[in-house]
PDB file of N, CA and C in Angstrom:
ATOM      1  N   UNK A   1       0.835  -1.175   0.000  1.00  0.00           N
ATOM      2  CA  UNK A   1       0.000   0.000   0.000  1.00  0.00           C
ATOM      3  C   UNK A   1       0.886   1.247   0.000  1.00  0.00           C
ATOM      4  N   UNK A   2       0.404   2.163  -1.113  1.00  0.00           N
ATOM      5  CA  UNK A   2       1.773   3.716  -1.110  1.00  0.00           C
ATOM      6  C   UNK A   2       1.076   4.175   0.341  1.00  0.00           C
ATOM      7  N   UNK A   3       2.217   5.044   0.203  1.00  0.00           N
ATOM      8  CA  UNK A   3       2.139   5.953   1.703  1.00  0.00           C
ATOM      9  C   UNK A   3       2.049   6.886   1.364  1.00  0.00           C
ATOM     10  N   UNK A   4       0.995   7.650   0.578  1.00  0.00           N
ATOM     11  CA  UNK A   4       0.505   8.786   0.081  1.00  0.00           C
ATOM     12  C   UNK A   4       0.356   9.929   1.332  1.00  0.00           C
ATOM     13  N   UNK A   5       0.078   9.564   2.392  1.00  0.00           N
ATOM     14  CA  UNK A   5       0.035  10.608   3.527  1.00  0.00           C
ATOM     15  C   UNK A   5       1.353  11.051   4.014  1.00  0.00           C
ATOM     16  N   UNK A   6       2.552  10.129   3.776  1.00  0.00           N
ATOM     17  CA  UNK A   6       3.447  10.314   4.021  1.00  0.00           C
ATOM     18  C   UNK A   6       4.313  11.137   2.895  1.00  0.00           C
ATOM     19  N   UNK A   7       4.189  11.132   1.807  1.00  0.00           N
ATOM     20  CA  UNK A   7       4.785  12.221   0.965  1.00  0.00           C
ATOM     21  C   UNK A   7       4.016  13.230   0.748  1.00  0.00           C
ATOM     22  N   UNK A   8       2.994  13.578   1.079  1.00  0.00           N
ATOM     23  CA  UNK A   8       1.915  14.626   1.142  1.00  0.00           C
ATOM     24  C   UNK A   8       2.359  15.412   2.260  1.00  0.00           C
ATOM     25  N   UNK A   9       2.639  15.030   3.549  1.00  0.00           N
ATOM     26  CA  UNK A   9       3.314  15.951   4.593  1.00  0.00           C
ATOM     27  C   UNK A   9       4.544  16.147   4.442  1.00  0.00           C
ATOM     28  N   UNK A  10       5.386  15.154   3.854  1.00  0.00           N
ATOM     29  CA  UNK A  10       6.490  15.526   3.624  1.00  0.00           C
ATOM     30  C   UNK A  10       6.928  16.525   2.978  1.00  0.00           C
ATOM     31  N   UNK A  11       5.970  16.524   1.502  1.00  0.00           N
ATOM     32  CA  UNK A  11       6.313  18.047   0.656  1.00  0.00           C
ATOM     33  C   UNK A  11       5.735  19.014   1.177  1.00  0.00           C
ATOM     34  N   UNK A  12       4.183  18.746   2.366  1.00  0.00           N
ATOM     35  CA  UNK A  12       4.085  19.850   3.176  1.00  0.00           C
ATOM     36  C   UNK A  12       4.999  20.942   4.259  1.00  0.00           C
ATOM     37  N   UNK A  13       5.457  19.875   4.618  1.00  0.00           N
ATOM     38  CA  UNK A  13       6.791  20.404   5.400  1.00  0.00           C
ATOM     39  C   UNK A  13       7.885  20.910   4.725  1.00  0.00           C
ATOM     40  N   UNK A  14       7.721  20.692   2.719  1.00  0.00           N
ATOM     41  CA  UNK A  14       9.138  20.966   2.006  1.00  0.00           C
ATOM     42  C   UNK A  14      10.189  20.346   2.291  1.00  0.00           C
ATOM     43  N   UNK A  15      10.407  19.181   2.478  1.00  0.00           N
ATOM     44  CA  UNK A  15      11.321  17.974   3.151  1.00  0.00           C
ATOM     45  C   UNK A  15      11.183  17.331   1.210  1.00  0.00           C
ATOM     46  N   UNK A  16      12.438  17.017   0.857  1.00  0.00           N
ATOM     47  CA  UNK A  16      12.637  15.833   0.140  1.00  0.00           C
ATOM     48  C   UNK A  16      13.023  14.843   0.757  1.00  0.00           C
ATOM     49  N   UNK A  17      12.796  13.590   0.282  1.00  0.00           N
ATOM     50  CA  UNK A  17      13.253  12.841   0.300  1.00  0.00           C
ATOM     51  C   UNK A  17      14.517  12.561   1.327  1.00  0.00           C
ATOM     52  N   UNK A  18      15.665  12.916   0.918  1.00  0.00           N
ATOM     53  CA  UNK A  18      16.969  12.958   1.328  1.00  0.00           C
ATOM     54  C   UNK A  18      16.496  14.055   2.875  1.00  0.00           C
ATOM     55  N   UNK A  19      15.920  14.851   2.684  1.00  0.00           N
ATOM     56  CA  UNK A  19      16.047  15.694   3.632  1.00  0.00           C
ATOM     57  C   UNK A  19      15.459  15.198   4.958  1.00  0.00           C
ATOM     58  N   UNK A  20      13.825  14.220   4.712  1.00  0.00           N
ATOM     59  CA  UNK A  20      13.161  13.426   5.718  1.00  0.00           C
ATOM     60  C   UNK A  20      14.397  11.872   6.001  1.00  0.00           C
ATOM     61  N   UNK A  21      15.018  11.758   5.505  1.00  0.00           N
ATOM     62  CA  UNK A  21      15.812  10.446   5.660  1.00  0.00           C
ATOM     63  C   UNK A  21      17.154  11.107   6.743  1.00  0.00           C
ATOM     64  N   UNK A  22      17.471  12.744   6.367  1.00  0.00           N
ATOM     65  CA  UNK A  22      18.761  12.937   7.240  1.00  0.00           C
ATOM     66  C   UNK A  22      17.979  13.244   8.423  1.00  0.00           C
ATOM     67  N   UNK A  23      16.471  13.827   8.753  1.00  0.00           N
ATOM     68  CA  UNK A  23      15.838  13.713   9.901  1.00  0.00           C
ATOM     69  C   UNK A  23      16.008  12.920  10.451  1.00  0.00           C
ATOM     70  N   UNK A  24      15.379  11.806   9.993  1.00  0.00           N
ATOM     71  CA  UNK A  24      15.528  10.436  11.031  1.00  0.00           C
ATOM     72  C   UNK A  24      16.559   9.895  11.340  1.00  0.00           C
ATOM     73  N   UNK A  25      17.807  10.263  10.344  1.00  0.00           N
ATOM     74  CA  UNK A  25      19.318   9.713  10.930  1.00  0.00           C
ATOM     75  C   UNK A  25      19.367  11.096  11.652  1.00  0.00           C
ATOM     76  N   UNK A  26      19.161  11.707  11.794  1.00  0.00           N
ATOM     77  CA  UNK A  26      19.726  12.801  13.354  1.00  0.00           C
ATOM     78  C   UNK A  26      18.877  12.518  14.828  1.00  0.00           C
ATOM     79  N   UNK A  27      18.147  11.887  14.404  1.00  0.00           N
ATOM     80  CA  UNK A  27      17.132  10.854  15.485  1.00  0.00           C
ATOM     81  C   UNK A  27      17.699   9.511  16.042  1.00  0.00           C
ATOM     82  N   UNK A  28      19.072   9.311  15.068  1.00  0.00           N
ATOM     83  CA  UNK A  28      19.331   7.543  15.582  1.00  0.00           C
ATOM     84  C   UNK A  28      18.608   6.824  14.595  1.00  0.00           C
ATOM     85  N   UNK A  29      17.625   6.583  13.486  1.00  0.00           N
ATOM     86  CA  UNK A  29      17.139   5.472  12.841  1.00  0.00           C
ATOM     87  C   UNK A  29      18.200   5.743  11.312  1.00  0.00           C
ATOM     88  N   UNK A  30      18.459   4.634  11.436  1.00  0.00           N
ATOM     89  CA  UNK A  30      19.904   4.140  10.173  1.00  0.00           C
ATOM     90  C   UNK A  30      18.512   4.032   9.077  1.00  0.00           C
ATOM     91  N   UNK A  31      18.580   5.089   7.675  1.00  0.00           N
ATOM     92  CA  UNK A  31      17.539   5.226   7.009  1.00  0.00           C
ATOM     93  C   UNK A  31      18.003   5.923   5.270  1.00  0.00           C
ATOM     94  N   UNK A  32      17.016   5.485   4.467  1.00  0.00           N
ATOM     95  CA  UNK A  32      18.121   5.434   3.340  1.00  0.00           C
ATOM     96  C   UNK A  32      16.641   6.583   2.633  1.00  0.00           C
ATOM     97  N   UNK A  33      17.274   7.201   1.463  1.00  0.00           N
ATOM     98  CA  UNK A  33      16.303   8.183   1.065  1.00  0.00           C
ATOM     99  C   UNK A  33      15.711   7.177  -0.031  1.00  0.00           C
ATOM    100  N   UNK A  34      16.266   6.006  -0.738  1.00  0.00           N
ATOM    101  CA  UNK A  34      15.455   5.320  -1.016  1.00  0.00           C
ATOM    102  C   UNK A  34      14.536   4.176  -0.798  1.00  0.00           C
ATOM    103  N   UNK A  35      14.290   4.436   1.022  1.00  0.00           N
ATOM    104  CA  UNK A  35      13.583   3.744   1.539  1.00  0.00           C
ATOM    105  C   UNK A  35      12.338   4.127   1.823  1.00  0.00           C
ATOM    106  N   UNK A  36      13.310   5.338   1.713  1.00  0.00           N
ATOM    107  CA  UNK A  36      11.250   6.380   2.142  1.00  0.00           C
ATOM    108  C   UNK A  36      10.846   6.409   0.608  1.00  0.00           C
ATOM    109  N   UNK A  37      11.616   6.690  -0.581  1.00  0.00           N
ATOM    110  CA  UNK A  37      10.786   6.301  -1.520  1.00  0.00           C
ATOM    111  C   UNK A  37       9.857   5.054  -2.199  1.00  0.00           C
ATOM    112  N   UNK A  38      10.870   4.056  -1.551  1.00  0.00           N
ATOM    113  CA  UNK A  38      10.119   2.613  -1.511  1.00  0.00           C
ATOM    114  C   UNK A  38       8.869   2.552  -0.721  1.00  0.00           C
ATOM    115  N   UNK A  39       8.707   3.307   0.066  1.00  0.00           N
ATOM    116  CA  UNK A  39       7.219   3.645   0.995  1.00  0.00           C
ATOM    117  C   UNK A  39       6.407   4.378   0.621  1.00  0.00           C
ATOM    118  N   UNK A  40       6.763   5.053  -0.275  1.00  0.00           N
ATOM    119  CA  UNK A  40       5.518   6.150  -0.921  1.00  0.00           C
ATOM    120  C   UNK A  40       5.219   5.658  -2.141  1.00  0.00           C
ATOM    121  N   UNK A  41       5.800   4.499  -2.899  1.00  0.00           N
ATOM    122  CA  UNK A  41       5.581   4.051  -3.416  1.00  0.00           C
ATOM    123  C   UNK A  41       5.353   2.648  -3.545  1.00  0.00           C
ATOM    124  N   UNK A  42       5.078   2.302  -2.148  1.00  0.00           N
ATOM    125  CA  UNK A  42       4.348   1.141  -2.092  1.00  0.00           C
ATOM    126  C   UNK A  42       5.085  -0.005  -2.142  1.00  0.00           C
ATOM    127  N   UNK A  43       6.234   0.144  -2.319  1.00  0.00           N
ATOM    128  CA  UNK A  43       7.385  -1.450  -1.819  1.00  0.00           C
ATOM    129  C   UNK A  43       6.901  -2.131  -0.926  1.00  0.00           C
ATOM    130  N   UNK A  44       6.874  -1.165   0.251  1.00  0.00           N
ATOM    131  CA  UNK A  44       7.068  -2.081   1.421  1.00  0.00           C
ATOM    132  C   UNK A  44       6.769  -0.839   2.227  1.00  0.00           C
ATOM    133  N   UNK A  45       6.294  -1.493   3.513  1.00  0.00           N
ATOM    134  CA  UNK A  45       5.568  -0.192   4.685  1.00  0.00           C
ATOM    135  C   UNK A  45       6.786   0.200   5.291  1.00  0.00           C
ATOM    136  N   UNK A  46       6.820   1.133   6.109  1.00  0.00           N
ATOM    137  CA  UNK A  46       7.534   2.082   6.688  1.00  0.00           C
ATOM    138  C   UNK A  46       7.416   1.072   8.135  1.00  0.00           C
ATOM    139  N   UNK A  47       8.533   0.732   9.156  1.00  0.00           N
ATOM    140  CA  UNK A  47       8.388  -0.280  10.325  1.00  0.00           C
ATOM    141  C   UNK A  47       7.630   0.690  11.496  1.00  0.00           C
ATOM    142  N   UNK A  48       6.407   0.676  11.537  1.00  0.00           N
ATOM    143  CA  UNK A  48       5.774   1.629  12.122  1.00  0.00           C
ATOM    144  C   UNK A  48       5.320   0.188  13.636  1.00  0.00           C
ATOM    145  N   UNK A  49       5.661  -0.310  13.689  1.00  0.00           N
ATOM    146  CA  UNK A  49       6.063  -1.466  14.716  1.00  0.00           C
ATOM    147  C   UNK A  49       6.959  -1.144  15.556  1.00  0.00           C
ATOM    148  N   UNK A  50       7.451  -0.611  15.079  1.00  0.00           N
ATOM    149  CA  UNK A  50       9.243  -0.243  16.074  1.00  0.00           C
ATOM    150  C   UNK A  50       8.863   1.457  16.676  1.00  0.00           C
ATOM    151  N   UNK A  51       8.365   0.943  18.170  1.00  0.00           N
ATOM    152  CA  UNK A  51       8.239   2.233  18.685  1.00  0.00           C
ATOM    153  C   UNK A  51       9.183   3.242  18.862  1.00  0.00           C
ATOM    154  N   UNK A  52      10.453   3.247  18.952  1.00  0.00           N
ATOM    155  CA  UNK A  52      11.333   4.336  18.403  1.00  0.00           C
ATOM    156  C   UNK A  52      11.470   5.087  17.397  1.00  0.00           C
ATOM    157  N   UNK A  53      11.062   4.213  15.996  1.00  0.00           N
ATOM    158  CA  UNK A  53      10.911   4.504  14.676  1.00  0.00           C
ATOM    159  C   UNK A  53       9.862   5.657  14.491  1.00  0.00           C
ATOM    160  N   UNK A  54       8.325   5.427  15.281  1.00  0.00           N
ATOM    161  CA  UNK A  54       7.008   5.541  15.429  1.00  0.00           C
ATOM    162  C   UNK A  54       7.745   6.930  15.985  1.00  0.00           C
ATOM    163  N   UNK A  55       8.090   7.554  17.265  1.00  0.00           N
ATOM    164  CA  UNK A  55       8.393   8.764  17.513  1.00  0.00           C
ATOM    165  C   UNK A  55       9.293   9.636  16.998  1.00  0.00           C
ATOM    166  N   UNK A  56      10.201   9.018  15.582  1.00  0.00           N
ATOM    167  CA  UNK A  56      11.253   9.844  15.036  1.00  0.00           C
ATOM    168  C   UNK A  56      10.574  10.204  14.126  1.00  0.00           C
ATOM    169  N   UNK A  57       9.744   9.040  13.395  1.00  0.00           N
ATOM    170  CA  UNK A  57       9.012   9.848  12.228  1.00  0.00           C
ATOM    171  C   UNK A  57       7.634  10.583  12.214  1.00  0.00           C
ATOM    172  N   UNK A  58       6.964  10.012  13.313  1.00  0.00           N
ATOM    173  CA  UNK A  58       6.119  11.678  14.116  1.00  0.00           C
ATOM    174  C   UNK A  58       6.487  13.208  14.023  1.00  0.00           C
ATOM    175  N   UNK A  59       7.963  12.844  14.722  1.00  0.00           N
ATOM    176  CA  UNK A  59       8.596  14.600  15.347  1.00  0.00           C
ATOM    177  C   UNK A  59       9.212  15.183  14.018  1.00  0.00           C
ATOM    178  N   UNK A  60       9.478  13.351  13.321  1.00  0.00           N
ATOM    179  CA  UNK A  60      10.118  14.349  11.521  1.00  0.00           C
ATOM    180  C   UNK A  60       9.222  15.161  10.567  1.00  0.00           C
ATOM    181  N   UNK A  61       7.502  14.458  10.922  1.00  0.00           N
ATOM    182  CA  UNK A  61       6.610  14.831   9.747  1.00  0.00           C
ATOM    183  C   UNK A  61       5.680  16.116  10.876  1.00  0.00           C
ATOM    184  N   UNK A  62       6.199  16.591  12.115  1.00  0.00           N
ATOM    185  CA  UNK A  62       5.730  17.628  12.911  1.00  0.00           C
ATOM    186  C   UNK A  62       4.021  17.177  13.202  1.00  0.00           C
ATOM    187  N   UNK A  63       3.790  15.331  13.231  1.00  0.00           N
ATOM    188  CA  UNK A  63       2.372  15.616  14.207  1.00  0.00           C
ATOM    189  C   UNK A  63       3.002  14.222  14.965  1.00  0.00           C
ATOM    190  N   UNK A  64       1.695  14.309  15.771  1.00  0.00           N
ATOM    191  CA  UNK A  64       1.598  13.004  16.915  1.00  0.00           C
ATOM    192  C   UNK A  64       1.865  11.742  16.307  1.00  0.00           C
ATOM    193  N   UNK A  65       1.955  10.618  17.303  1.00  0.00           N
ATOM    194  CA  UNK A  65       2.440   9.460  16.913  1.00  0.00           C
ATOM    195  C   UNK A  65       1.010   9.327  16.528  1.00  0.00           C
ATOM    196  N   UNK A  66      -0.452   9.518  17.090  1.00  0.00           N
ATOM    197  CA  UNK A  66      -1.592   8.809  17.202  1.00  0.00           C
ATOM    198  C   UNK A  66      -1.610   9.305  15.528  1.00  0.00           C
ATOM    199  N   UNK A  67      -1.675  10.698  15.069  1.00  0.00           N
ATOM    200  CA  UNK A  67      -2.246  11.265  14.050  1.00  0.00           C
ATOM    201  C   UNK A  67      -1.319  10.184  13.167  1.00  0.00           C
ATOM    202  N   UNK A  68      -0.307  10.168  13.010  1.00  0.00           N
ATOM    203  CA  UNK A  68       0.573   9.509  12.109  1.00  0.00           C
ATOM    204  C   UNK A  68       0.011   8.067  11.890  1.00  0.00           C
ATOM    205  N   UNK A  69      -0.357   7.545  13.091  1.00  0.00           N
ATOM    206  CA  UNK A  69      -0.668   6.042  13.117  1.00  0.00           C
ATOM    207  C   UNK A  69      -2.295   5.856  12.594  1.00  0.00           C
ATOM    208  N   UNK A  70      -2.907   6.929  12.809  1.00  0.00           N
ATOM    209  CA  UNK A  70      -4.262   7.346  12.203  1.00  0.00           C
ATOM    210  C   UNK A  70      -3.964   7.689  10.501  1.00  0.00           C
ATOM    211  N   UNK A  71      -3.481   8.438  10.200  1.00  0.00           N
ATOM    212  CA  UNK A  71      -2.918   8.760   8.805  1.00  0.00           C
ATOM    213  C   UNK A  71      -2.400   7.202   7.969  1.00  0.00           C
ATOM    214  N   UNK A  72      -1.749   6.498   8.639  1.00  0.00           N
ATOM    215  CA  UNK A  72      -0.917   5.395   8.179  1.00  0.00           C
ATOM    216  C   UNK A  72      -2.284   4.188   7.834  1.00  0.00           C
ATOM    217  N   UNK A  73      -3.072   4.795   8.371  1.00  0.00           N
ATOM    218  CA  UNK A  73      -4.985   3.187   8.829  1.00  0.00           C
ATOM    219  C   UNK A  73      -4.528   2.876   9.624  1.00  0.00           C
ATOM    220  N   UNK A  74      -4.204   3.257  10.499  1.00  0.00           N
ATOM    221  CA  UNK A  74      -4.550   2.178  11.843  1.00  0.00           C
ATOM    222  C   UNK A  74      -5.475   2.983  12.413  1.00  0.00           C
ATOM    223  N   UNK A  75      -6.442   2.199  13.116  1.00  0.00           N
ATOM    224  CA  UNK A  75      -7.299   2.359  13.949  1.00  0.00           C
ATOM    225  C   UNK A  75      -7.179   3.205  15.102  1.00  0.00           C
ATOM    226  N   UNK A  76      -7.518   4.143  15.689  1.00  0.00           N
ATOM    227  CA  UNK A  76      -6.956   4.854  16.504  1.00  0.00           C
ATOM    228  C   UNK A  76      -8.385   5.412  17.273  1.00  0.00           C
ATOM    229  N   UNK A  77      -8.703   4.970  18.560  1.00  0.00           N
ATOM    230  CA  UNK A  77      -9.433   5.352  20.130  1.00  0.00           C
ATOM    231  C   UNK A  77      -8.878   6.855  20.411  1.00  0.00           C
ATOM    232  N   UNK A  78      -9.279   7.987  20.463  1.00  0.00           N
ATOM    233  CA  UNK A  78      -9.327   8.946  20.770  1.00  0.00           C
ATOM    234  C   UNK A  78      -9.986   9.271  22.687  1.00  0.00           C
ATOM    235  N   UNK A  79     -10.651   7.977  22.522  1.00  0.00           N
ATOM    236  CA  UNK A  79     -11.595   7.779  23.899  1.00  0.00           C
ATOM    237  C   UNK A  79     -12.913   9.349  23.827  1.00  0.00           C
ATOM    238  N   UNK A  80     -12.940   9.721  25.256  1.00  0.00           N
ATOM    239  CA  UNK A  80     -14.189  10.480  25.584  1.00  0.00           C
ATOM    240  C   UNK A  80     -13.304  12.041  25.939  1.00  0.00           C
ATOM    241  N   UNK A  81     -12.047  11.966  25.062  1.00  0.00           N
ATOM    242  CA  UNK A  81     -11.471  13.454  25.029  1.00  0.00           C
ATOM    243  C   UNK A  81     -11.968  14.556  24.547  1.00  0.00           C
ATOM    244  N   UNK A  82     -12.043  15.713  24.905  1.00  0.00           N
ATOM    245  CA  UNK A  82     -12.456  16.555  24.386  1.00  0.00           C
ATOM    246  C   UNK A  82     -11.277  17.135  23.008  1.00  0.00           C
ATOM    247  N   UNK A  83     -11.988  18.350  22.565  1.00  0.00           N
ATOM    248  CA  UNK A  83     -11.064  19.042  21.622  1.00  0.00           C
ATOM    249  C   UNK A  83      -9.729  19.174  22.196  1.00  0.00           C
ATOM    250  N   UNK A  84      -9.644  20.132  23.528  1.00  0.00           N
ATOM    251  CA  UNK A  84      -8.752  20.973  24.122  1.00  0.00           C
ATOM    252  C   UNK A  84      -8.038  19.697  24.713  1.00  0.00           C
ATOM    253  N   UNK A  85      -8.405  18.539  25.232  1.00  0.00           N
ATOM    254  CA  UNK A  85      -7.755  17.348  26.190  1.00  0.00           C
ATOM    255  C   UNK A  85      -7.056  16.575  24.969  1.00  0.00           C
ATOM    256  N   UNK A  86      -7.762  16.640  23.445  1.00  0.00           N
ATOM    257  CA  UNK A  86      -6.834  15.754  22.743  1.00  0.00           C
ATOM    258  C   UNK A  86      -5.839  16.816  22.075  1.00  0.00           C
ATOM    259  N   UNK A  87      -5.796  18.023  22.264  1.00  0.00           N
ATOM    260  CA  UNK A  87      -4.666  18.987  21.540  1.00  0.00           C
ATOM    261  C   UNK A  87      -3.560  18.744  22.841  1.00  0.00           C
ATOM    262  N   UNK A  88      -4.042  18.745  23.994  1.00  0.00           N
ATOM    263  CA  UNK A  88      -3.067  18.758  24.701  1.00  0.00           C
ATOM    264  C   UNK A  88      -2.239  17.619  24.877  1.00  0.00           C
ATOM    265  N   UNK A  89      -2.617  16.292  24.902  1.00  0.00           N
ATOM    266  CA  UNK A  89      -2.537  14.457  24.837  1.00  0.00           C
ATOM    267  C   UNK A  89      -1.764  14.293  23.481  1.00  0.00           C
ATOM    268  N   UNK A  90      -1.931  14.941  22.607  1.00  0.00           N
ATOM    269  CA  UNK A  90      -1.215  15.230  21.302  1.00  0.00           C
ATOM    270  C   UNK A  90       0.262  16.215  21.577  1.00  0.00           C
ATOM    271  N   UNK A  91       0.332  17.240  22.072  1.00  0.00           N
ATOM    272  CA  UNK A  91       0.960  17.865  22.093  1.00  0.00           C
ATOM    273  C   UNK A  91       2.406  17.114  23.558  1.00  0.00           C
ATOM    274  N   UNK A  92       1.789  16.309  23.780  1.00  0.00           N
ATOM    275  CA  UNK A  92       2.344  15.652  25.113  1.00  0.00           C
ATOM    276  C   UNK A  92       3.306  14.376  24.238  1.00  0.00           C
ATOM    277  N   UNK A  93       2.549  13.929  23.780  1.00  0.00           N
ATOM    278  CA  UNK A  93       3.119  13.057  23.172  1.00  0.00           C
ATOM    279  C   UNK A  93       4.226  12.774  21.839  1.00  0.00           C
ATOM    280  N   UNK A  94       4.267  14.027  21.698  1.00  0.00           N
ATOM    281  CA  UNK A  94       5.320  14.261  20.640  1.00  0.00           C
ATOM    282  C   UNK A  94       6.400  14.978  21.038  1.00  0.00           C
ATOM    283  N   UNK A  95       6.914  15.176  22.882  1.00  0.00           N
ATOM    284  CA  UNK A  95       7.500  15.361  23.276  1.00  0.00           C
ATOM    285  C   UNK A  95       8.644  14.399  23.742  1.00  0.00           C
ATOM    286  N   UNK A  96       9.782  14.566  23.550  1.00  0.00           N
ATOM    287  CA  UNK A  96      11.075  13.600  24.059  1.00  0.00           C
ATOM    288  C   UNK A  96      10.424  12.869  25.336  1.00  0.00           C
ATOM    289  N   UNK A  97      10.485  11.465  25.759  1.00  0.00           N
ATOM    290  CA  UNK A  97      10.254  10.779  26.927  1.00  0.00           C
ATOM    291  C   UNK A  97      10.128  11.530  28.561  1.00  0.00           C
ATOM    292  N   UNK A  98      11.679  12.245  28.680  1.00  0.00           N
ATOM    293  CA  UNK A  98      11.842  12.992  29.579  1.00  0.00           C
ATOM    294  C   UNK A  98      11.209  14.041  29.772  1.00  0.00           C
ATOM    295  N   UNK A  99      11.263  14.804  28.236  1.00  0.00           N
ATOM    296  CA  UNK A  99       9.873  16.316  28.226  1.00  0.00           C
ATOM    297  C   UNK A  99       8.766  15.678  28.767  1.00  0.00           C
ATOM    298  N   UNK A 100       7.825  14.664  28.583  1.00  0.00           N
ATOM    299  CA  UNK A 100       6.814  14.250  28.444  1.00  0.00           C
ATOM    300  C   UNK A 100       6.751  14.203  30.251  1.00  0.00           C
ATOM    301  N   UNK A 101       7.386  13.901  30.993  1.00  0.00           N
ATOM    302  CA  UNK A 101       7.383  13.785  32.316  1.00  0.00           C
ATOM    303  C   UNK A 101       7.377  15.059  32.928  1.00  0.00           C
ATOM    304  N   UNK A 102       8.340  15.484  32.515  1.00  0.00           N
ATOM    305  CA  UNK A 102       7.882  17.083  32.808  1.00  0.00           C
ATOM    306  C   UNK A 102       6.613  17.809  32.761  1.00  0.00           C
ATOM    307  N   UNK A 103       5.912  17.576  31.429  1.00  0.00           N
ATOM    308  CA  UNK A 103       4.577  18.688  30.856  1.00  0.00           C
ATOM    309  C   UNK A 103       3.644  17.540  32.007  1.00  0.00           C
ATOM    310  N   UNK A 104       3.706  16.491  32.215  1.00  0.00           N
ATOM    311  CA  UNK A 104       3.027  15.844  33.345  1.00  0.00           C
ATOM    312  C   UNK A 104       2.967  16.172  34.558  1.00  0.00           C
ATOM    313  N   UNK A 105       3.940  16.568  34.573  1.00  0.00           N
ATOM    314  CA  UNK A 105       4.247  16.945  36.368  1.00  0.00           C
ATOM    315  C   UNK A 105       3.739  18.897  36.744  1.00  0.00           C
ATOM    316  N   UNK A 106       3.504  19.658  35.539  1.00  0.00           N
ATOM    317  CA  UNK A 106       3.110  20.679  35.148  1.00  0.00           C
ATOM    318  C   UNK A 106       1.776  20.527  35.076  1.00  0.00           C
ATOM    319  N   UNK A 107       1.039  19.711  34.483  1.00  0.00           N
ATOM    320  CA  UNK A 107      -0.630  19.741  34.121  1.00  0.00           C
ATOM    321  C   UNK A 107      -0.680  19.149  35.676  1.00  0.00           C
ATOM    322  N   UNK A 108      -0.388  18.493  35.991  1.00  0.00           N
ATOM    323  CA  UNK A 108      -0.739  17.888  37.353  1.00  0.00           C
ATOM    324  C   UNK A 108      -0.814  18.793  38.446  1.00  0.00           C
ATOM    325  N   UNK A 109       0.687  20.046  38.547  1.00  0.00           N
ATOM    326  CA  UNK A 109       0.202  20.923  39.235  1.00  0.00           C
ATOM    327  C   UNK A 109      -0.794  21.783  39.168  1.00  0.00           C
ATOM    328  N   UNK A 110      -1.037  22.351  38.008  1.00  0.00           N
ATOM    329  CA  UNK A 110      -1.877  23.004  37.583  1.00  0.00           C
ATOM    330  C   UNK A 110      -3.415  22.640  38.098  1.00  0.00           C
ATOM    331  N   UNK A 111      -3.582  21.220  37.629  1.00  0.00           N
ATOM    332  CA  UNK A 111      -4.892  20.703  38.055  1.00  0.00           C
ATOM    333  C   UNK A 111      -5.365  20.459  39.623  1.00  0.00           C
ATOM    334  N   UNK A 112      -4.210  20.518  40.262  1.00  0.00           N
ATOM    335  CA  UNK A 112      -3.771  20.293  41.674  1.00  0.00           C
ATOM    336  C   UNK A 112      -4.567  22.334  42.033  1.00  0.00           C
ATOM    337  N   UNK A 113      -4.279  23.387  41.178  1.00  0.00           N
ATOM    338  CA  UNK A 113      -4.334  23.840  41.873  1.00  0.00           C
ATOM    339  C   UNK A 113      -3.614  24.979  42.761  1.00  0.00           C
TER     340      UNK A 113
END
C-alpha cells in the first residue's frame, strides 16, 4: 500500500526525500532516502512497529504518533477526550520521553491547583 500521507506531509513540510531520511538519521534510525521512496511508493511499509521509529518519524513529519498512526490506517481510540484534552494528549506526546514527564508533572500541578 503507497504511503501517500506520508509524501503529502512531507512536501508539506518541504522535506525531500533525502532531507526526511537525514531527519531520522539525526534521530538515531539508520535510514536510506530510497527507503522512504520505496514507501511512498508502495514497496514495502515504513516499520511503524518499532516504537522508536514511530516517535522519530512523528517529530520528523511535525504531528503526533496517534495522528501519524491514524494517517498510516490504523485504527486509533481517541476515547471520551475533548477538543482541548486531545490537543493537549497530542501535544504531550510528541515530546522527548523525559519532556513528556515534565509537561506531566506541570498539568498535574496546575490541576492540583
Amino acid at each position: 500500500m503507497r504511503a501517500i500521507w506520508l509524501k503529502s506531509q512531507r512536501e508539506h513540510l518541504g522535506y525531500s526525500q533525502e532531507g526526511l531520511a537525514a531527519q531520522l538519521q539525526l534521530a538515531g534510525i539508520d535510514i536510506s532516502r530510497a527507503a522512504i521512496s520505496g514507501w511512498e511508493n508502495g514497496y514495502y511499509s515504513p516499520p511503524l512497529e518499532d516504537n522508536k521509529f514511530r516517535i522519530a518519524l512523528a517529530q520528523a513529519l511535525q504531528i503526533s504518533v496517534t495522528d501519524l498512526l491514524a494517517r498510516a490506517g490504523f485504527e486509533v481510540e481517541t476515547g471520551d477526550l475533548s477538543a482541548i484534552g486531545w490537543e493537549a494528549a497530542q501535544l504531550v506526546e510528541n515530546l522527548p520521553p523525559d519532556q513528556q514527564r515534565v509537561a506531566i508533572k506541570i498539568l498535574r500541578a496546575l490541576a492540583e491547583g
